[in-house]
Protein backbone atom coordinates (compact mmCIF):
# COMPACT_ATOMS: atom_id res chain seq x y z
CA UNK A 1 145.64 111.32 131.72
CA UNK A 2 142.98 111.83 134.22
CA UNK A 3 139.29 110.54 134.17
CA UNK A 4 136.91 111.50 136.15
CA UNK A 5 133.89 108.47 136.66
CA UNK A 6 131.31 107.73 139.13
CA UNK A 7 129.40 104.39 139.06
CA UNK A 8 126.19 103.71 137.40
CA UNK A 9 126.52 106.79 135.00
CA UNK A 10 127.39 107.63 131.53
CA UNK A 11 131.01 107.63 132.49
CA UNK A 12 131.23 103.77 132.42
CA UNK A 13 131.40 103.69 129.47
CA UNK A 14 134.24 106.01 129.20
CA UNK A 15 135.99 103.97 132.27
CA UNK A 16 135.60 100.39 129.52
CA UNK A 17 137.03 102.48 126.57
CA UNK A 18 140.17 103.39 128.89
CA UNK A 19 140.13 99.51 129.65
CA UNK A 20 140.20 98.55 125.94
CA UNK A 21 142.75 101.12 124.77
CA UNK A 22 145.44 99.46 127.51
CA UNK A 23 146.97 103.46 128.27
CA UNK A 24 147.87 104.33 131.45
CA UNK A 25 145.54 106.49 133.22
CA UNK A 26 144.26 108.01 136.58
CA UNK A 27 141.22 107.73 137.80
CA UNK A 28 139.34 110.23 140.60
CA UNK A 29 136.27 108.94 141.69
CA UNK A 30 133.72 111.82 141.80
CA UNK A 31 130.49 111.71 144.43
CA UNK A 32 127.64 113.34 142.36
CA UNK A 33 125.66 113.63 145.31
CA UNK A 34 128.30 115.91 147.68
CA UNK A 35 128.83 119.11 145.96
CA UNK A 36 132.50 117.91 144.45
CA UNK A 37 131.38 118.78 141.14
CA UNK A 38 130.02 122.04 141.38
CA UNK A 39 133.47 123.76 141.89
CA UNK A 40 135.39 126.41 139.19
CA UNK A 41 138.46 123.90 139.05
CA UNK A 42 135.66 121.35 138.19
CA UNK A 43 133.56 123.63 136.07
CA UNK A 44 136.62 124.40 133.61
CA UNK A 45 137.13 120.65 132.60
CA UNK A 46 133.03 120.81 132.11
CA UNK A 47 131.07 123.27 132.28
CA UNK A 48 127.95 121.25 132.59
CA UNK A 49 129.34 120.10 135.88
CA UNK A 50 129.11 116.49 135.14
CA UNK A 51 130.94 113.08 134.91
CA UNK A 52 132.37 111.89 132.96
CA UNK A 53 135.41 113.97 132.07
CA UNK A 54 138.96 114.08 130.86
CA UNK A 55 142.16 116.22 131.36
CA UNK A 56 145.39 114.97 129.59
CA UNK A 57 148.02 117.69 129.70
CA UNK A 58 146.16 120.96 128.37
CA UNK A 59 143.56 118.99 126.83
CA UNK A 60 140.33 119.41 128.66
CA UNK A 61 136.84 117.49 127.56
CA UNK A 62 133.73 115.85 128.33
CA UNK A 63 130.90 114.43 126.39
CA UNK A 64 131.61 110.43 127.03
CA UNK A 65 131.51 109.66 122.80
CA UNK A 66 133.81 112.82 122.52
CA UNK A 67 136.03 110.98 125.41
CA UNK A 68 136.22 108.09 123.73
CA UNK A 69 136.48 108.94 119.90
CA UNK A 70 139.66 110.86 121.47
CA UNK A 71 140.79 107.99 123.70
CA UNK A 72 140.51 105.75 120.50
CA UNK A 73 142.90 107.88 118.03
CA UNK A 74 145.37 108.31 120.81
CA UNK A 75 146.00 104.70 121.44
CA UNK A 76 146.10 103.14 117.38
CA UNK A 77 147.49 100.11 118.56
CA UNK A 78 144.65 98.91 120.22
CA UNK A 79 142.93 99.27 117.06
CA UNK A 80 139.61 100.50 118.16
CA UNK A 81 139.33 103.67 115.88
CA UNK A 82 139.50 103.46 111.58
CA UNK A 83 142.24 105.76 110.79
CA UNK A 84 141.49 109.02 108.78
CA UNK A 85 141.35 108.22 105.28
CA UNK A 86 139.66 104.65 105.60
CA UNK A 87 136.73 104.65 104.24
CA UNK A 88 135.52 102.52 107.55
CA UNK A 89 135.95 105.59 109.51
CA UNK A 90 133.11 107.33 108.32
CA UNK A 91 130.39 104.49 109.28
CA UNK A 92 132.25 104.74 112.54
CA UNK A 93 131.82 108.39 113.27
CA UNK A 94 128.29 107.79 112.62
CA UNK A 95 127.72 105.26 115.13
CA UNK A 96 129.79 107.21 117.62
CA UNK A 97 127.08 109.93 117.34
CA UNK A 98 124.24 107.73 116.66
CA UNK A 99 123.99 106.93 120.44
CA UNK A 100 123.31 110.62 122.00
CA UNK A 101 121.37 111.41 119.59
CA UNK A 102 119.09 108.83 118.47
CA UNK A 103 119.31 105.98 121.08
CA UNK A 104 119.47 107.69 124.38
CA UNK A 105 116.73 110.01 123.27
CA UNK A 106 114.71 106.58 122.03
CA UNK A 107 115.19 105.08 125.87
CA UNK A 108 113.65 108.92 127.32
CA UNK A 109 110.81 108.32 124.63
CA UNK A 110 109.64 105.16 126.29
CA UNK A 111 110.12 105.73 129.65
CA UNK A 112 108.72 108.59 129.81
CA UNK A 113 105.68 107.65 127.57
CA UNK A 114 106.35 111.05 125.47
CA UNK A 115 104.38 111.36 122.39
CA UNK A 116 106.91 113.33 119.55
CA UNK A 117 105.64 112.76 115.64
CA UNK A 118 108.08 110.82 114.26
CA UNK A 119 108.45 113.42 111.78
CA UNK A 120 109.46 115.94 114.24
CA UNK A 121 112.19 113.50 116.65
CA UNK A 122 115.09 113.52 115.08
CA UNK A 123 115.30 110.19 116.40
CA UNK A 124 112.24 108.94 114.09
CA UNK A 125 110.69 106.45 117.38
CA UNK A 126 111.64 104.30 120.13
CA UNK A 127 110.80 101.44 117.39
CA UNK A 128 112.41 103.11 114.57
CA UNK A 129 115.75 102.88 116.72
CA UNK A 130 115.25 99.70 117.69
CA UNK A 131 114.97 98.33 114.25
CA UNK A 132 118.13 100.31 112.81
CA UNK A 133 120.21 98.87 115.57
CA UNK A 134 119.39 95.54 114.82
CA UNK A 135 119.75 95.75 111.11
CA UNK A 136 122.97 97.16 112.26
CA UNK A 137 123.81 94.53 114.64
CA UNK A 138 122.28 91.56 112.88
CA UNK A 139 125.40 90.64 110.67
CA UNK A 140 127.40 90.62 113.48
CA UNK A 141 128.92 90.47 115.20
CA UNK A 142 130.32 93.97 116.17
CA UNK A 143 129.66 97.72 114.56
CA UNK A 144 132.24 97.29 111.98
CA UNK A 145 131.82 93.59 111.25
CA UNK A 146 134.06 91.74 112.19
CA UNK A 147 136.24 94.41 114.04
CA UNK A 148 135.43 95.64 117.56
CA UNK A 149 135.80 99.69 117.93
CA UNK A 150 134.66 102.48 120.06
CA UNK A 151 131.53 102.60 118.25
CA UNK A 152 130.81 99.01 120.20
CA UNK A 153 132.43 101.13 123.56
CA UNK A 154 129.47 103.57 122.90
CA UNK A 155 126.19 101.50 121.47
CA UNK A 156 127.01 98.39 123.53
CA UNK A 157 127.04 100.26 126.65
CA UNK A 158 123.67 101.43 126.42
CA UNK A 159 122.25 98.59 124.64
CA UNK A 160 123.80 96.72 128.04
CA UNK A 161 122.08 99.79 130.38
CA UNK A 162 119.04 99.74 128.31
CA UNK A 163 118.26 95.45 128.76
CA UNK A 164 120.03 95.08 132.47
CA UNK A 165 119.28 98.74 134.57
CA UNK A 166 116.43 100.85 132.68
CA UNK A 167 114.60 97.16 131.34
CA UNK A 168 113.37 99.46 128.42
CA UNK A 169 114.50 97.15 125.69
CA UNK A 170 112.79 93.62 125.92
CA UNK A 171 112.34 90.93 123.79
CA UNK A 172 115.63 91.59 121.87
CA UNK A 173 117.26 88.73 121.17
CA UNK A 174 119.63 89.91 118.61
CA UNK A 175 120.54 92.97 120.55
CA UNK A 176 120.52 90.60 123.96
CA UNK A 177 123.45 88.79 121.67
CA UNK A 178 125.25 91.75 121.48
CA UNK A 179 124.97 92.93 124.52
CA UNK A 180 126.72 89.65 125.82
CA UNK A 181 129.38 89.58 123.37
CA UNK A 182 130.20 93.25 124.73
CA UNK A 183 129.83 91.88 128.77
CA UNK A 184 132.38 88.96 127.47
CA UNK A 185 135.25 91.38 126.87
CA UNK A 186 137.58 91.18 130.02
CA UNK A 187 138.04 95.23 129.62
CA UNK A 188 133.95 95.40 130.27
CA UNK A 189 134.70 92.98 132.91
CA UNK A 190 137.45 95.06 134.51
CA UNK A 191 135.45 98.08 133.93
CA UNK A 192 132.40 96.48 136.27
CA UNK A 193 135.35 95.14 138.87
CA UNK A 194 136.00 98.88 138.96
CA UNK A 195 132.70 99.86 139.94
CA UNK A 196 131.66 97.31 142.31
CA UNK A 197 135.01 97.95 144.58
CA UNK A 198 133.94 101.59 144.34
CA UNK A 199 130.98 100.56 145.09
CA UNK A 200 131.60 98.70 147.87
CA UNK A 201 133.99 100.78 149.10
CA UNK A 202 131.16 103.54 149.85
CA UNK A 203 128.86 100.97 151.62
């Protein structure tokens, strides 16, 4: 199984779910800057031409909460995924999704000062998100209760981005919790050890 990451990108969070499910895996660091993407060897595993992405045997895919939702049901001992038939597994598959399409779009909202009726977003508001995640959250202390999963992989990730790198969510505190219960877990930990000796290694 190969992944293909670069630092400070979406593909972190793909790089902590391979962390949490313990499987072996390679990783090829990808500049996003040099050209190495924009290749037809490249463009086969993704057409958009972007990180991150996964081969493992013939399986080819990218879209990181496709990546991990995969990585999840491959590695069941790690139990980060509700197996099909639990009736957990459909709140989970919602949060999986949740975070492209509501919560990343909410972060673009404010940042960008764009003015969409809430009507018409299919995210509802920057507000609107904010409030469902920490209804969500509030119980704690993890997406499924009391059981960590991808879903935490995916919405703790940018929940961590959204407080730490793009400062768009402030005065938080519940979702400031979260995001250092998430930081806590030593495969988070060995996923940002990862990227700062890449990092580094690039000067």
């Amino acid at each position: 199984m190969k992944l293909y990451w670069a630092p400070h990108t979406r593909a972190f969070r793909t790089l902590w779910m391979m962390e949490e499910a313990g499987i072996p895996y390679e990783r090829e660091l990808v500049d996003i800057n040099d050209g190495s993407l924009q290749t037809e060897r490249y463009r086969a595993i993704n057409p958009m031409m972007k990180v991150p992405a996964l081969e493992h045997g013939e399986a080819k895919m990218a879209e990181s909460g496709a990546i991990c939702a995969y990585v999840a049901d491959l590695a069941p001992e790690a139990n980060l995924a509700p197996p099909i038939g639990d009736p957990a597994r459909g709140r989970y598959l919602h949060w999986m999704f949740f975070d492209a399409a509501c919560l990343e779009a909410a972060f673009v909202e404010r940042m960008a000062k764009v003015e969409i009726p809430s009507r018409a977003a299919g995210w509802g508001s920057f507000d609107r998100v904010m409030d469902v995640v920490e209804n969500l959250i509030s119980p704690g202390p993890w997406v499924l209760g009391d059981r960590f999963s991808a879903a935490d992989v995916m919405l703790g990730s940018d929940i961590w981005y959204g407080i730490e790198l793009l400062k768009v969510i402030k005065d938080h505190p519940i979702l400031e919790d979260y995001s250092a219960r998430c930081v806590a877990r030593p495969a988070f930990q060995r996923a940002e050890a990862i990227e700062a000796e890449a990092l580094a290694a690039k000067g």
